[in-house]
Protein backbone atom coordinates (compact mmCIF):
# COMPACT_ATOMS: atom_id res chain seq x y z
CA UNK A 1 -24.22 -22.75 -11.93
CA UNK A 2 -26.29 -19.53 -10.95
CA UNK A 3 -24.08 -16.67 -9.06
CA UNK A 4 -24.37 -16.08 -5.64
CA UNK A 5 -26.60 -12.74 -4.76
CA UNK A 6 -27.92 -10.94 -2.04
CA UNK A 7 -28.09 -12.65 1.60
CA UNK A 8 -26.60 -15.61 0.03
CA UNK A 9 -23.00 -14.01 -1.54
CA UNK A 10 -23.43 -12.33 2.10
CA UNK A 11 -23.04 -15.45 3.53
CA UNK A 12 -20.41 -16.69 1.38
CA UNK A 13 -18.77 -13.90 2.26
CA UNK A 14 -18.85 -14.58 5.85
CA UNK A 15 -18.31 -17.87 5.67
CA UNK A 16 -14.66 -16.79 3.58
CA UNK A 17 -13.79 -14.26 5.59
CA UNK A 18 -11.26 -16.08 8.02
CA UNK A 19 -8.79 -16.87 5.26
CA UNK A 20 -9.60 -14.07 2.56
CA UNK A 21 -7.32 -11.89 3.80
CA UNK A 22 -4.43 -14.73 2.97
CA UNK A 23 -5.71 -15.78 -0.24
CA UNK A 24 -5.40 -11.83 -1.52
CA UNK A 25 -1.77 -11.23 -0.29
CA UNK A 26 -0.85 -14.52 -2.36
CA UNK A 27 -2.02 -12.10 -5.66
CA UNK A 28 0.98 -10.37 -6.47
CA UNK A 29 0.31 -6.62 -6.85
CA UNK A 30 -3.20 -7.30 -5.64
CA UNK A 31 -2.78 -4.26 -2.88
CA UNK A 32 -0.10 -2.14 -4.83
CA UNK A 33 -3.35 -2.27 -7.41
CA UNK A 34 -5.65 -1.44 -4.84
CA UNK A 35 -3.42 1.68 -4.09
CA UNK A 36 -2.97 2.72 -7.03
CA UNK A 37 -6.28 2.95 -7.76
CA UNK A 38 -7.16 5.04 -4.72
CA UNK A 39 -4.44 7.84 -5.58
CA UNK A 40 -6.09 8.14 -8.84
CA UNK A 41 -9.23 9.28 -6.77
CA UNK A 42 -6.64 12.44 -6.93
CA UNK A 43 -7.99 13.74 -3.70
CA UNK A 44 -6.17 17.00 -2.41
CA UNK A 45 -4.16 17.72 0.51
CA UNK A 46 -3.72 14.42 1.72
CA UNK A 47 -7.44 14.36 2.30
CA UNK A 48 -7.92 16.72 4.73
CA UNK A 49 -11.35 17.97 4.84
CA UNK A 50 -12.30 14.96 2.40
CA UNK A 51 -15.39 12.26 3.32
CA UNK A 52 -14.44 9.29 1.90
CA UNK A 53 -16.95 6.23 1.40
CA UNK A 54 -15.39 2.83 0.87
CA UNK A 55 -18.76 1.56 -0.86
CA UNK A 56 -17.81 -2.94 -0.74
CA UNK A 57 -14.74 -2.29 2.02
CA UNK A 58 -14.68 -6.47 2.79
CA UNK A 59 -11.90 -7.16 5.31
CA UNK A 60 -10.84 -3.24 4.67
CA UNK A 61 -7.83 -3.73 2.09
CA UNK A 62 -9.68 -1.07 0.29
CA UNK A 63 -9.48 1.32 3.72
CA UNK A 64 -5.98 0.82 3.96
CA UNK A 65 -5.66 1.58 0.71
CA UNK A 66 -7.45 5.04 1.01
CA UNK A 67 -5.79 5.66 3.66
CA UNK A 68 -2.10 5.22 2.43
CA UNK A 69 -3.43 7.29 -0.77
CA UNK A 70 -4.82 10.28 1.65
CA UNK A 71 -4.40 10.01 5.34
CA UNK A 72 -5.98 12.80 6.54
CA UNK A 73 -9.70 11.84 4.68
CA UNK A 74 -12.17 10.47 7.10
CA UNK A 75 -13.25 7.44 5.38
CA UNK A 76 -16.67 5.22 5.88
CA UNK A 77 -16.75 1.77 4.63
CA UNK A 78 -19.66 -0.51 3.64
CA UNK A 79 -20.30 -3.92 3.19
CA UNK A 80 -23.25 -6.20 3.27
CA UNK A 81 -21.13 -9.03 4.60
CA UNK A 82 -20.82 -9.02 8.70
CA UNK A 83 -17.99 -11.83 8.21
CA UNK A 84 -15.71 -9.51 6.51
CA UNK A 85 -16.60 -6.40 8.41
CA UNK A 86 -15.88 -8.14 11.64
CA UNK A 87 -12.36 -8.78 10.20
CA UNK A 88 -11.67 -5.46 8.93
CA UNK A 89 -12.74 -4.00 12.72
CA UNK A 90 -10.20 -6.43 14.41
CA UNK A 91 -7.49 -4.10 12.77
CA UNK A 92 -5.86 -1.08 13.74
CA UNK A 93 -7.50 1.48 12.55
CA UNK A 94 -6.90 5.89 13.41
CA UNK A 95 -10.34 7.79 14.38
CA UNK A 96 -11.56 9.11 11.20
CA UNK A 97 -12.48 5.49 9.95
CA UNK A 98 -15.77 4.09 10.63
CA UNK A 99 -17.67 0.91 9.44
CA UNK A 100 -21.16 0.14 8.54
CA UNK A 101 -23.13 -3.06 7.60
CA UNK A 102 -25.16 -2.26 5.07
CA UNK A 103 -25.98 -3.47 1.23
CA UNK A 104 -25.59 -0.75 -0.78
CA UNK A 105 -28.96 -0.84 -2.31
CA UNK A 106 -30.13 0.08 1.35
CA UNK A 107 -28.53 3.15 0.89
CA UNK A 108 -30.88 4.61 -1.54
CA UNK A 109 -32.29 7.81 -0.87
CA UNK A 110 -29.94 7.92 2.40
CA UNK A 111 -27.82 10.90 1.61
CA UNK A 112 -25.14 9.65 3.32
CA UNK A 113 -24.39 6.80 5.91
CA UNK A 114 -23.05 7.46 8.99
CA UNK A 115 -20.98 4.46 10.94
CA UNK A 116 -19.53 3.71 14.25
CA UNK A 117 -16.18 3.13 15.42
CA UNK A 118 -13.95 0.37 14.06
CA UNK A 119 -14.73 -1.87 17.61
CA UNK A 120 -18.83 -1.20 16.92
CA UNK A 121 -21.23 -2.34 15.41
CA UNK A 122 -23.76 -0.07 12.93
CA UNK A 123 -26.46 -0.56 10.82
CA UNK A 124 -26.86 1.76 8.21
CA UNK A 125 -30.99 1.96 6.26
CA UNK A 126 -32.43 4.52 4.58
CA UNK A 127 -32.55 7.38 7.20
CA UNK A 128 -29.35 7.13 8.81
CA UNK A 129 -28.00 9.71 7.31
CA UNK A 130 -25.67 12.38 8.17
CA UNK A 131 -26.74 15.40 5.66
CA UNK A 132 -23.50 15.72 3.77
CA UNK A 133 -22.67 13.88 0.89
CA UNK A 134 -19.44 12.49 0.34
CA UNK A 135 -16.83 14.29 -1.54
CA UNK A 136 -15.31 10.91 -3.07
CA UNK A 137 -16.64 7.25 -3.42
CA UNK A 138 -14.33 4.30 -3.80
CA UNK A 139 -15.44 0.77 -5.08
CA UNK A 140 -13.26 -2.34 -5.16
CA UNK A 141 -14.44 -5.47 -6.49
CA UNK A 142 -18.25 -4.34 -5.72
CA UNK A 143 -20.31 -3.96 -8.87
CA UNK A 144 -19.89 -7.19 -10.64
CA UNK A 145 -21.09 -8.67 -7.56
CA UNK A 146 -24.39 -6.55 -7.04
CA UNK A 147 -27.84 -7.80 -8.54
CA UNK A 148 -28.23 -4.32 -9.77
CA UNK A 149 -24.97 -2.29 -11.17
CA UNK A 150 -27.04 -0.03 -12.32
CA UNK A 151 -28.90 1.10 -9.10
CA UNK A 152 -25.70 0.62 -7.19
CA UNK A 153 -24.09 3.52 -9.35
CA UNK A 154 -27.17 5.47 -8.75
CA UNK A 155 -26.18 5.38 -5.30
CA UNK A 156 -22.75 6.26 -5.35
CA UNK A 157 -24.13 9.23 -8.25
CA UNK A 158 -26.20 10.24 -4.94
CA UNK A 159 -24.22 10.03 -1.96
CA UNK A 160 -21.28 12.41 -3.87
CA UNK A 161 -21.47 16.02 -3.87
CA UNK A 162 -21.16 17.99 -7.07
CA UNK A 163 -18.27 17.75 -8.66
CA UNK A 164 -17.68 14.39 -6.11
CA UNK A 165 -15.38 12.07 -7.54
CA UNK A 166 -15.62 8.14 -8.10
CA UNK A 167 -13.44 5.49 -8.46
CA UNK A 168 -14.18 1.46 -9.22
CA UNK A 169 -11.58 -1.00 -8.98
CA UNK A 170 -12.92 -3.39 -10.94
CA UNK A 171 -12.08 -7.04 -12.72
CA UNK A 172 -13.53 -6.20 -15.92
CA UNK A 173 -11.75 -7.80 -19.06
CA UNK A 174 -10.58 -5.88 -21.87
CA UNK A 175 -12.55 -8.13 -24.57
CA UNK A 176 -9.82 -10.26 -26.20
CA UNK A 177 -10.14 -13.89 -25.74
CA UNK A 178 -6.73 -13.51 -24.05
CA UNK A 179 -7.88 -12.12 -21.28
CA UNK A 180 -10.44 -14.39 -20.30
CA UNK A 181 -8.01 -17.21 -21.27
CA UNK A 182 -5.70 -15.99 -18.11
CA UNK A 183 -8.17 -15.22 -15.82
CA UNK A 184 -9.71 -18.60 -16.02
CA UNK A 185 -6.53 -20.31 -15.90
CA UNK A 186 -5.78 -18.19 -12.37
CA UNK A 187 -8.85 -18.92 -11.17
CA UNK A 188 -8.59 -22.66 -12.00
CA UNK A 189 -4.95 -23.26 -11.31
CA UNK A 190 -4.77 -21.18 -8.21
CA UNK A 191 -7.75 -19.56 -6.78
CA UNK A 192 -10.55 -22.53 -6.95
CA UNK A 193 -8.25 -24.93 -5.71
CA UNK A 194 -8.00 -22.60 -2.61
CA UNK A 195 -11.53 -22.10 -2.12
CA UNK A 196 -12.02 -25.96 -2.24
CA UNK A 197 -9.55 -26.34 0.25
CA UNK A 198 -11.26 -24.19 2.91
CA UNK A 199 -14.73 -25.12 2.13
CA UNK A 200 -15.32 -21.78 0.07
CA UNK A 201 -16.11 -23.49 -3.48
CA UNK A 202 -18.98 -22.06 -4.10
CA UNK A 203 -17.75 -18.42 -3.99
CA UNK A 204 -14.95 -18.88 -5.84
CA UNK A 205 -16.53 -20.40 -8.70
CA UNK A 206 -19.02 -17.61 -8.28
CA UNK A 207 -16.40 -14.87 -8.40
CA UNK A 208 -14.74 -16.69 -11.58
CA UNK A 209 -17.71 -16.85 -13.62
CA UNK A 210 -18.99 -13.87 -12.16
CA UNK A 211 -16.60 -11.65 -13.66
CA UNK A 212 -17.15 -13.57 -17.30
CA UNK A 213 -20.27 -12.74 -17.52
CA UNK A 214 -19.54 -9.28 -15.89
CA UNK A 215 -19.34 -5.98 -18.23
CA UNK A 216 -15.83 -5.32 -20.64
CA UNK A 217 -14.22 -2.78 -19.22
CA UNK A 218 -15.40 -0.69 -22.44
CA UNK A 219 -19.09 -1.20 -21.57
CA UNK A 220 -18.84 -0.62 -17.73
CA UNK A 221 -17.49 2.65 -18.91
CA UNK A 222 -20.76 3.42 -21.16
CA UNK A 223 -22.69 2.27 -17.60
CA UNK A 224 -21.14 4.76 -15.81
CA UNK A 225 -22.04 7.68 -18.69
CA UNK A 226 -25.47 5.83 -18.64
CA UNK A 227 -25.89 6.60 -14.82
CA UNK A 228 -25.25 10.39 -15.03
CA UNK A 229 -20.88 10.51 -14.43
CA UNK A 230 -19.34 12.65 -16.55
CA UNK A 231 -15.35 12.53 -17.41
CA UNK A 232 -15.17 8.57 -17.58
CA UNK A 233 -11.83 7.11 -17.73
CA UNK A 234 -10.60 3.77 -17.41
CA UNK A 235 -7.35 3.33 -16.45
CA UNK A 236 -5.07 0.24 -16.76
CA UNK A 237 -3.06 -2.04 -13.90
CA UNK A 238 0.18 -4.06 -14.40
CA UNK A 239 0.96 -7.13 -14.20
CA UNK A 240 -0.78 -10.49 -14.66
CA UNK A 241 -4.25 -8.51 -14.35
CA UNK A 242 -3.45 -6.10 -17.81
CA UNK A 243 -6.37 -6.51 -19.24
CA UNK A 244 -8.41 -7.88 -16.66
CA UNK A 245 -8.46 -5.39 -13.51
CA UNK A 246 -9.09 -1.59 -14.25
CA UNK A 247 -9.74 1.82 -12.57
CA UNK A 248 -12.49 3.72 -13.91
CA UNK A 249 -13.05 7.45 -12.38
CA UNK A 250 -15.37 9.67 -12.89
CA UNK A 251 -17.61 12.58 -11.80
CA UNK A 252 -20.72 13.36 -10.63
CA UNK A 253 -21.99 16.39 -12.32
């Protein structure tokens, strides 16, 4: 089986979104994960002053997230998939947060997106832009899915300011066979059967074998050096995902 890409894991997307939100919540530590990778975005104050963009936000886990790490950051998140952004806008959300349909590779040579209200609807392409760059990007469960992982790190290198700092949440395996031993028996004992039963087969199997074929989490670190980010660390999680779910952060220069 080819993955999904593009307009098609869009649609997939979509097509999921009713239930995702369910399927996640049955992960145990799936958003304690998600939070602690968005404190170790280390932003100060609480985020006052602080632009956050939520590059991949889905159903906007990764918002609440952000939000619970620095609640005073106005935070903008993306996603290419209207399904799961029409889910994340049905919650309650305060007035700093904004959404935007976009793919990230649309952003490109944007600066930086600007969105609408969690009720709205936005469209973000090259030249809707605000003129300040962001002072933090976050990524959850994005870059293994994009065609490109290089030119979607370009574009998160681009949107931060100087000294901007990135995080990716990210299901990339630690290289020992163990590791994709236990995520393939999750996905097979747990998370495929659940996709079959709601008609979302295909993008389960695609996020299974999707993160197999996906970067280690020791070469997704020499991808983000590659792409310009200096001070790359990756950072463990807990639980069933050791050695299959990681923070990396880094810096933009």
């Amino acid at each position: 089986m080819s993955l999904l890409t593009d307009a098609d894991l869009a649609g997939a997307f979509d097509h999921a979104a009713p239930t995702y939100d369910r399927m996640t919540s049955a992960s145990p530590g799936y958003h304690r994960h998600l939070l602690r990778s968005a404190r170790r975005l280390g932003l100060p104050r609480e985020g006052a002053g602080q632009a956050v963009l939520d590059l991949g936000c889905g159903t906007g886990a990764s918002t609440a997230a952000l939000l619970r790490a620095a609640p005073r950051a106005t935070v903008t998140g993306v996603d290419a998939s209207a399904g799961m952004l029409a889910r994340a806008r049905q919650k309650t959300w305060p007035p700093g947060v904004t959404f935007v349909h976009a793919y990230v590779e649309d952003l490109a040579g944007a600066g930086a997106a600007t969105g609408t209200g969690p009720g709205e609807e936005a469209d973000a392409r090259a030249g809707t832009v605000t003129g300040r760059p962001y002072d933090a990007v976050f990524a959850a469960y994005l870059f293994r899915n994009l065609a490109d992982p290089d030119a979607g790190l370009a574009v998160a290198r681009d949107l931060l300011r100087p000294g901007g700092r990135l995080a990716v949440h990210e299901y990339a395996l630690g290289g020992r066979a163990v590791h994709r031993a236990v995520w393939s028996a999750v996905m097979a004992t747990v998370v495929l059967p659940w996709g079959r039963r709601h008609g979302d087969a295909a993008l389960y199997r695609h996020l299974w074998r999707g993160v197999l074929a996906f970067d280690t989490a020791a070469q997704f670190a020499d991808r983000l050096r590659r792409a310009g980010f200096t001070g790359v660390r990756t950072l463990p999680l807990p639980g069933w995902q050791a050695g299959i779910t990681h923070t990396f952060v880094a810096t933009r220069p």
